[in-house]
N, C-alpha and C. Protein backbone atom coordinates (compact mmCIF):
# COMPACT_ATOMS: atom_id res chain seq x y z
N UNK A 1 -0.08 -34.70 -52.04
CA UNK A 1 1.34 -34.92 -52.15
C UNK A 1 1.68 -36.27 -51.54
N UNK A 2 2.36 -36.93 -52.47
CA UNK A 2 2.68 -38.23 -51.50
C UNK A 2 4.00 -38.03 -51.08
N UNK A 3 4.16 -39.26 -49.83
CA UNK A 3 5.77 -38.86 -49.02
C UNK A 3 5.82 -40.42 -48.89
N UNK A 4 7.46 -40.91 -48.97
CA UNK A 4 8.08 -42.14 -48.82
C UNK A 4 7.58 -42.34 -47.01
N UNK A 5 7.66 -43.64 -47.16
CA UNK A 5 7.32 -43.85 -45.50
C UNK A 5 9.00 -43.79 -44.64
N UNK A 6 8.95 -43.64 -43.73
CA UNK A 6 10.50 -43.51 -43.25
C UNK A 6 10.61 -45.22 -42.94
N UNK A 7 11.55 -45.55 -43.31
CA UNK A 7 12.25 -47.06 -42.70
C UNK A 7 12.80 -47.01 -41.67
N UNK A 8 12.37 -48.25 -41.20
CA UNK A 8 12.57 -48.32 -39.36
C UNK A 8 13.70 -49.45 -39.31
N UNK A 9 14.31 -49.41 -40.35
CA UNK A 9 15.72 -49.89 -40.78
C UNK A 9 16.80 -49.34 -40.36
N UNK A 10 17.69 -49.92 -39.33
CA UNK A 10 18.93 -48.65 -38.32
C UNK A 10 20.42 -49.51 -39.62
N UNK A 11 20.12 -48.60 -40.72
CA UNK A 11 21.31 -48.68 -41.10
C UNK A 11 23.08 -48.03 -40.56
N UNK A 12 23.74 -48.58 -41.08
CA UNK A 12 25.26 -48.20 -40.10
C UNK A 12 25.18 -47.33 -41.73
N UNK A 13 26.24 -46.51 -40.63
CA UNK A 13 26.98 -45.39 -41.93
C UNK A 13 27.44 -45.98 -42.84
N UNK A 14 27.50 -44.97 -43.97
CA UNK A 14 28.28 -45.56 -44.86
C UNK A 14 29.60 -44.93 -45.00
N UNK A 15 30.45 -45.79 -44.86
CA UNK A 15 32.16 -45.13 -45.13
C UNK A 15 32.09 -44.81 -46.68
N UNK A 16 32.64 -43.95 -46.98
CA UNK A 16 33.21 -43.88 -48.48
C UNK A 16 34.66 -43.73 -48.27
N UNK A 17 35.62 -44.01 -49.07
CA UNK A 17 36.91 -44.07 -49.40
C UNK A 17 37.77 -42.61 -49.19
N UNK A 18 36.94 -41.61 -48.99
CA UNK A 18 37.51 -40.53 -49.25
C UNK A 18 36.53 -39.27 -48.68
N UNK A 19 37.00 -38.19 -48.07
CA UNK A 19 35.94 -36.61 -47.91
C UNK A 19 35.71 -36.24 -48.91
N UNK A 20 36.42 -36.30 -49.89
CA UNK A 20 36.22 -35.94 -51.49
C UNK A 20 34.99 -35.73 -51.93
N UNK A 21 34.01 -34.70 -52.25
CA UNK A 21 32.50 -34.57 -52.85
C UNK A 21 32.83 -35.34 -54.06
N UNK A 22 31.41 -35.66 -54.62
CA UNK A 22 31.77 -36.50 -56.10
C UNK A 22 32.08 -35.49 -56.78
N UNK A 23 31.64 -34.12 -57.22
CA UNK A 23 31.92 -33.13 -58.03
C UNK A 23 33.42 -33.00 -58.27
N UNK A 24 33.91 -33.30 -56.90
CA UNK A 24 35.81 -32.87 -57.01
C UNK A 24 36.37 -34.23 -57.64
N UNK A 25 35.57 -35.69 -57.16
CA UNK A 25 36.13 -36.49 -57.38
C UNK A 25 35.92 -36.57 -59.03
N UNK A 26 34.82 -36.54 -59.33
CA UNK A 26 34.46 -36.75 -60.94
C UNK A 26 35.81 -35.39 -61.42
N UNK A 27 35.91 -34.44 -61.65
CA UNK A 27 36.86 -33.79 -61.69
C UNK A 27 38.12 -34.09 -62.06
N UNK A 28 38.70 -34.68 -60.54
CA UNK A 28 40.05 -34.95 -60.48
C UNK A 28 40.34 -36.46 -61.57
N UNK A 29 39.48 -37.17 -61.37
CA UNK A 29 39.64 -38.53 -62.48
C UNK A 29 39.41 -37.72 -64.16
N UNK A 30 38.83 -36.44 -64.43
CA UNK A 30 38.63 -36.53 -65.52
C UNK A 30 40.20 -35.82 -65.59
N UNK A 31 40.73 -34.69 -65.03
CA UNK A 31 42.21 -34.61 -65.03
C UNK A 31 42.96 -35.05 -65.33
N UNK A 32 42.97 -36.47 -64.15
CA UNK A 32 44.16 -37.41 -64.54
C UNK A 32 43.70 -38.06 -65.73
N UNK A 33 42.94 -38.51 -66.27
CA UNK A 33 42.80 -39.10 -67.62
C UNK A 33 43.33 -37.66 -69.04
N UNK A 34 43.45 -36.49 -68.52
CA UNK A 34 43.54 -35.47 -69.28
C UNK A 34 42.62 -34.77 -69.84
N UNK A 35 41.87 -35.24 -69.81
CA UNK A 35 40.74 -34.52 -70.26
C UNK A 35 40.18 -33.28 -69.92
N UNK A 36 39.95 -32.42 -70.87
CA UNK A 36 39.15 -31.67 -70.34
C UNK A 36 37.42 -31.12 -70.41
N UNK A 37 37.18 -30.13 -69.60
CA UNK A 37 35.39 -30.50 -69.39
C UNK A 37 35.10 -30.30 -70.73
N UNK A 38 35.02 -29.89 -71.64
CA UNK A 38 34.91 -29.96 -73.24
C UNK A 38 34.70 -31.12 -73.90
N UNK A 39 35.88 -31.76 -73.84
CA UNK A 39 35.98 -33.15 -74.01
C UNK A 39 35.29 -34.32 -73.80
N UNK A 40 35.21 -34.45 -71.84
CA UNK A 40 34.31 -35.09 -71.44
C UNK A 40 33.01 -34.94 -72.08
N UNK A 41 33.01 -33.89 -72.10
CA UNK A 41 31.17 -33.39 -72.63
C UNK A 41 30.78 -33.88 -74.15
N UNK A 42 31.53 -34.04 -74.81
CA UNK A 42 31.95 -34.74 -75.97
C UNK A 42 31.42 -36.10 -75.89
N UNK A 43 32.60 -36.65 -75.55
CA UNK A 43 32.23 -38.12 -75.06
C UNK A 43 30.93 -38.36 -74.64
N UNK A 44 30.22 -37.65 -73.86
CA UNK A 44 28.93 -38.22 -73.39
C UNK A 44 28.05 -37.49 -74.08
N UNK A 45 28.24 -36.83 -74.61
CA UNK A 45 27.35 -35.94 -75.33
C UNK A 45 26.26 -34.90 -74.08
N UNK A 46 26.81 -34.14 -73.73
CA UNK A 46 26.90 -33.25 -72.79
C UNK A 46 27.15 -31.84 -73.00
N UNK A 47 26.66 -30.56 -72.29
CA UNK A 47 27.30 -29.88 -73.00
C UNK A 47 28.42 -29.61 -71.80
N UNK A 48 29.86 -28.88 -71.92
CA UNK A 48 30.44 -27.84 -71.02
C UNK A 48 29.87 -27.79 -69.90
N UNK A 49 28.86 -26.89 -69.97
CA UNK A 49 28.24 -26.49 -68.80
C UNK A 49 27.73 -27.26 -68.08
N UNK A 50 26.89 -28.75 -68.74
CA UNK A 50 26.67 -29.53 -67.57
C UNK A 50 27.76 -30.34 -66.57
N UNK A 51 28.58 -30.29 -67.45
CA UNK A 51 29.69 -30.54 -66.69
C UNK A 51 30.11 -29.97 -65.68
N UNK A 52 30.59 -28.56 -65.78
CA UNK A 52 31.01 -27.72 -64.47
C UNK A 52 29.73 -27.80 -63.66
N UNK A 53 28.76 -27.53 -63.46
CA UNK A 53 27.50 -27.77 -62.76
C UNK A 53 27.47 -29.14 -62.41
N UNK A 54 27.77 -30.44 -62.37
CA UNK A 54 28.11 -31.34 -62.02
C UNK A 54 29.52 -31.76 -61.45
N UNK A 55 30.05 -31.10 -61.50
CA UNK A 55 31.63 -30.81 -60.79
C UNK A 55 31.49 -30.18 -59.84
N UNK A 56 31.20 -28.48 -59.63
CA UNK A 56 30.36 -27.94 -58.22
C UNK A 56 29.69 -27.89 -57.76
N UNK A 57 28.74 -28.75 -57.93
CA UNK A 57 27.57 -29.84 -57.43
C UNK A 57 26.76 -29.19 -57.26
N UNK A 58 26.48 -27.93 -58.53
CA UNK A 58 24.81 -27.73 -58.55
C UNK A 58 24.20 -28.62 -59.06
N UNK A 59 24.26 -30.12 -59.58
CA UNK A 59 23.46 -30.63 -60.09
C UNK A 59 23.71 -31.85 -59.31
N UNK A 60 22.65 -33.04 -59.34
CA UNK A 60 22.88 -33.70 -58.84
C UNK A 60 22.95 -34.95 -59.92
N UNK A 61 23.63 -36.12 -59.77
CA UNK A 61 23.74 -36.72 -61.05
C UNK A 61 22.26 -38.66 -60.94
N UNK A 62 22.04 -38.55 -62.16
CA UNK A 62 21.11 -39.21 -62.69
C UNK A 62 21.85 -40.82 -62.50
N UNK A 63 21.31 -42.05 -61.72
CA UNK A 63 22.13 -43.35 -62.00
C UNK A 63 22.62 -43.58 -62.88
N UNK A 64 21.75 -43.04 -64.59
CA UNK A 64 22.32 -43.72 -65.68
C UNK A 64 23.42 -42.84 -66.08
N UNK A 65 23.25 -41.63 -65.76
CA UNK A 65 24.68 -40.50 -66.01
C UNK A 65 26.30 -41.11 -65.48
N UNK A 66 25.74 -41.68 -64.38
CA UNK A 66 27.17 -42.03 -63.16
C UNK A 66 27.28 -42.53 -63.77
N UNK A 67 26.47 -44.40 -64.70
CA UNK A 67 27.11 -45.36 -65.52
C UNK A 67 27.78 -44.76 -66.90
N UNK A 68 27.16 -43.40 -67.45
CA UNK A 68 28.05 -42.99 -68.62
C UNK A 68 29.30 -42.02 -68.32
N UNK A 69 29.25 -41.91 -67.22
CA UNK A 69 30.98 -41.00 -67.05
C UNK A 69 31.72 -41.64 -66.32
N UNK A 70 31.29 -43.20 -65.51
CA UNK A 70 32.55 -43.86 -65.36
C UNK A 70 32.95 -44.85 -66.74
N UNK A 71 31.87 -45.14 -67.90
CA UNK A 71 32.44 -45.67 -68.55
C UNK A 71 33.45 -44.44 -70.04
N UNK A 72 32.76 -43.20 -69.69
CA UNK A 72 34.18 -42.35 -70.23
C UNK A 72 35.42 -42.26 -69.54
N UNK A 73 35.16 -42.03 -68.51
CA UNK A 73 36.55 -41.86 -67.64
C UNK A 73 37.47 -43.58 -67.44
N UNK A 74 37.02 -44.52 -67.94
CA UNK A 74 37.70 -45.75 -67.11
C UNK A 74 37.65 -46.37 -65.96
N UNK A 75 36.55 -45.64 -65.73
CA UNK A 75 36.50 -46.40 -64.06
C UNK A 75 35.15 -47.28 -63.59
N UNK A 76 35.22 -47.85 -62.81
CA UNK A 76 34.03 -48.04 -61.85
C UNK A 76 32.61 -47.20 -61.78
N UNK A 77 31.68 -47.83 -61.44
CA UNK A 77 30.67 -46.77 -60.92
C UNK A 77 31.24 -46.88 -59.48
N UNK A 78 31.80 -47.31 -58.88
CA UNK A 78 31.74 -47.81 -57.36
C UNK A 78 33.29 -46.65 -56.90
N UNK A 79 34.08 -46.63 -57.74
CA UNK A 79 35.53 -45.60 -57.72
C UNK A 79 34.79 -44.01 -57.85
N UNK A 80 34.08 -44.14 -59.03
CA UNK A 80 33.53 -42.67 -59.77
C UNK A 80 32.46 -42.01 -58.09
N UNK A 81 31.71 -43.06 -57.07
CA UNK A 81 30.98 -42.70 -56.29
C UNK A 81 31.78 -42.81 -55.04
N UNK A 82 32.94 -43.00 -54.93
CA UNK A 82 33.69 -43.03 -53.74
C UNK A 82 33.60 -44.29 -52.85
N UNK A 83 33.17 -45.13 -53.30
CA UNK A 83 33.14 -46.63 -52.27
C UNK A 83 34.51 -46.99 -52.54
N UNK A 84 34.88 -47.38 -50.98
CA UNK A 84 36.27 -47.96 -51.13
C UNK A 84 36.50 -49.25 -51.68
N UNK A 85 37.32 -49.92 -52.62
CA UNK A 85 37.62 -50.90 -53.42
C UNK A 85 37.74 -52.05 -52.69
N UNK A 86 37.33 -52.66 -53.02
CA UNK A 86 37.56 -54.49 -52.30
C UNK A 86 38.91 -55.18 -52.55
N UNK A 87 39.85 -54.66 -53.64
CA UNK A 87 40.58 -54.99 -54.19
C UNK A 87 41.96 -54.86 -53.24
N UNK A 88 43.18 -55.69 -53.20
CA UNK A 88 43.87 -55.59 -52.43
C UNK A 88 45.02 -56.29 -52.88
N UNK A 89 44.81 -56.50 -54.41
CA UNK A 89 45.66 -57.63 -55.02
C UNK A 89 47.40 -56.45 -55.29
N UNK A 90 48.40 -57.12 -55.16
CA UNK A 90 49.31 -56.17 -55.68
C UNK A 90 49.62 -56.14 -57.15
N UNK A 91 48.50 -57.10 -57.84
CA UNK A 91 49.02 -57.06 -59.42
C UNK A 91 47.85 -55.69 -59.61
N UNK A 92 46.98 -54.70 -58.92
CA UNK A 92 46.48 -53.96 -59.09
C UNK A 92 47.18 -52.75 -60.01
N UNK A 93 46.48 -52.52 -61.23
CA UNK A 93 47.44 -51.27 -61.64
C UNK A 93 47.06 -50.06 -61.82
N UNK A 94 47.85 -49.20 -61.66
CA UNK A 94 47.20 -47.71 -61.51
C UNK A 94 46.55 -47.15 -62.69
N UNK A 95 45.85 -46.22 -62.84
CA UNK A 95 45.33 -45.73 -63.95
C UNK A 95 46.03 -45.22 -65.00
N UNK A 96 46.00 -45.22 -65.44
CA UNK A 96 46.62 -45.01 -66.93
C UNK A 96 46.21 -43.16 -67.74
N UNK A 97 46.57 -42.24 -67.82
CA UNK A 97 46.36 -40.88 -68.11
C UNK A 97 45.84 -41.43 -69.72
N UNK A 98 44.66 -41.05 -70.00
CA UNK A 98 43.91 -41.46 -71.65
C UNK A 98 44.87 -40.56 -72.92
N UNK A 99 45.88 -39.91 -72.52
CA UNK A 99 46.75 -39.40 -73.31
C UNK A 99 47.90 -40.70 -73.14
N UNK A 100 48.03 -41.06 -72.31
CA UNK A 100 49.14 -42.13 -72.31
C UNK A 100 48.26 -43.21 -72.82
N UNK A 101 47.52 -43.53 -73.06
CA UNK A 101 46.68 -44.88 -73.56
C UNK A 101 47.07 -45.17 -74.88
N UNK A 102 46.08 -43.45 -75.38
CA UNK A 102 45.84 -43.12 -76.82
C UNK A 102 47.47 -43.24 -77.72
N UNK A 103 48.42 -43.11 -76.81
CA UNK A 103 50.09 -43.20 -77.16
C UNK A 103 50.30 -44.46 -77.07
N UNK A 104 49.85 -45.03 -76.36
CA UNK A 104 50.37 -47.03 -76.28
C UNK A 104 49.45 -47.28 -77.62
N UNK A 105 47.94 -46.97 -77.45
CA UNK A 105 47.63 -47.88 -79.20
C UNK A 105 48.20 -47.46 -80.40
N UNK A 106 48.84 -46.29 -79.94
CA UNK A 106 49.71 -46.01 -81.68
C UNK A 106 50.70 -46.58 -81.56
N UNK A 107 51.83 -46.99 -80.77
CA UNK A 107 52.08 -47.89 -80.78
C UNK A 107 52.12 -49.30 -81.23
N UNK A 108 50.99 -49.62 -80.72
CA UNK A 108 50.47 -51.00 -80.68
C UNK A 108 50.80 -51.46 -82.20
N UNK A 109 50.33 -50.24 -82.91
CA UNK A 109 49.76 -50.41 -84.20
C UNK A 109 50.58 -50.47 -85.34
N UNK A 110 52.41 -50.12 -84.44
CA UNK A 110 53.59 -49.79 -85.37
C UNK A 110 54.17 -51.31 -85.17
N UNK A 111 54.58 -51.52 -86.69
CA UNK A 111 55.50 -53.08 -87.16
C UNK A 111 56.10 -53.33 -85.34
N UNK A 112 56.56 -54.89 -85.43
CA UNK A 112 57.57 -55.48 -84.51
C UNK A 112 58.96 -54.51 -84.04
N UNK A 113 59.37 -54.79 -85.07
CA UNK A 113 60.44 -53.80 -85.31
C UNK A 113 60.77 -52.26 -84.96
N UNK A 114 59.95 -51.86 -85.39
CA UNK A 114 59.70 -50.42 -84.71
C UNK A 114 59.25 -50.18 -83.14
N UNK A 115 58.35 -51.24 -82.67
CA UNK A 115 58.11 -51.27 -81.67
C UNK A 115 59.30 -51.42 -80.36
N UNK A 116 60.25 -52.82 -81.05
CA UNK A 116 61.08 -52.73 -80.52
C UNK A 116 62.43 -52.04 -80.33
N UNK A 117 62.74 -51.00 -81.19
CA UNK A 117 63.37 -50.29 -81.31
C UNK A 117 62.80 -48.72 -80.50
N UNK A 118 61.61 -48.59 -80.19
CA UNK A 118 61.04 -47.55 -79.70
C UNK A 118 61.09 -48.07 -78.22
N UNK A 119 60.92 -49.47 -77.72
CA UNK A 119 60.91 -49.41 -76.42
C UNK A 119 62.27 -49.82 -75.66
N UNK A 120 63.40 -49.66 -76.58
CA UNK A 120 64.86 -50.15 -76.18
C UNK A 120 65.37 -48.31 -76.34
N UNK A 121 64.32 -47.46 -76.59
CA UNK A 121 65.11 -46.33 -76.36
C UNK A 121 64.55 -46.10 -75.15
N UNK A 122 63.03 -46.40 -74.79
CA UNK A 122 62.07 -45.91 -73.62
C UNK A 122 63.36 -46.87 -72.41
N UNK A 123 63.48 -48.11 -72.74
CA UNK A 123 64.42 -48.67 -71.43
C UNK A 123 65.74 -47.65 -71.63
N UNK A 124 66.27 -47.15 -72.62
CA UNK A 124 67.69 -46.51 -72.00
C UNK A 124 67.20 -45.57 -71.29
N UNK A 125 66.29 -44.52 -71.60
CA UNK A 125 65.81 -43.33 -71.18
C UNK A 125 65.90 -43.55 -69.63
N UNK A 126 65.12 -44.56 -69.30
CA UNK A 126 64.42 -44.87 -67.88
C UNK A 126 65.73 -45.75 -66.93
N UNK A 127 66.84 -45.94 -67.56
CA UNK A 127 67.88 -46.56 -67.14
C UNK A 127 68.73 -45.26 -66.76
N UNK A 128 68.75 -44.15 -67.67
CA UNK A 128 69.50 -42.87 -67.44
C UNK A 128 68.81 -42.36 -66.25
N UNK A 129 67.77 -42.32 -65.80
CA UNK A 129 67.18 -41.81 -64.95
C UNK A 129 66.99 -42.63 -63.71
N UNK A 130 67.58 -43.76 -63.31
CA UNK A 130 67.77 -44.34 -62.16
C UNK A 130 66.31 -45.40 -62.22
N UNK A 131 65.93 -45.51 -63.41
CA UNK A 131 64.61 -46.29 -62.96
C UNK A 131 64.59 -47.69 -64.14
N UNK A 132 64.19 -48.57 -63.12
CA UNK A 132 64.55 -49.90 -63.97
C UNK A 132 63.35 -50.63 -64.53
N UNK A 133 63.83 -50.87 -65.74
CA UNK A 133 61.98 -50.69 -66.92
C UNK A 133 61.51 -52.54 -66.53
């Protein structure tokens, strides 16, 4: 049987961003994007089940797996594993729910006109409601 040699390397802890296990965190990002474990599993071609088993962390996940479910979910490998962000800019913007995305490119995709007539109702809406677009 072979065994790694131990490193006599005094690394410092590592902070992560959060107590959050990855299972909850992979989770909660697939949520807020809307998704559900079906779905995801879809996207990566996965089934269901590996999913929930990777959510309550009977499984443990593969490097190249982490790179295919932060590039389903929208994120980082470095967000998806809990390292806190370097980022500090205030033009930073929040994530976007992939049901609200999938609604902006239909959008995108409707004449000038329509567009602007759809987002002069979204500003009254958001004007009735105390919030300034």
């Amino acid at each position: 049987m072979l065994t790694m040699p131990k490193s006599r390397l005094k690394l410092p802890p590592l902070k992560l961003a959060t107590e959050e296990h990855f299972g909850e965190r992979l989770a909660r990002l697939r949520k807020e994007r809307g998704l559900t474990q079906v779905e995801l599993a879809l996207q990566i071609g996965l089934t269901q089940a590996l999913i929930t088993s990777y959510e309550v962390g009977r499984l443990r996940m593969h490097p190249e797996m982490v790179i295919r479910f932060a590039l389903a979910l929208g994120v980082t490998t470095d967000e998806l594993l809990g390292v806190p962000s370097k980022k500090t800019s205030a033009n930073h913007l929040p994530r976007l729910s992939l049901k609200l995305v999938k609604r902006l490119q239909k959008i995108d995709r409707l004449p000038d006109t329509k567009q602007k007539v759809l987002l002069q109702t979204i500003d009254g809406f958001l004007r009735g409601e105390g919030i300034s677009s």
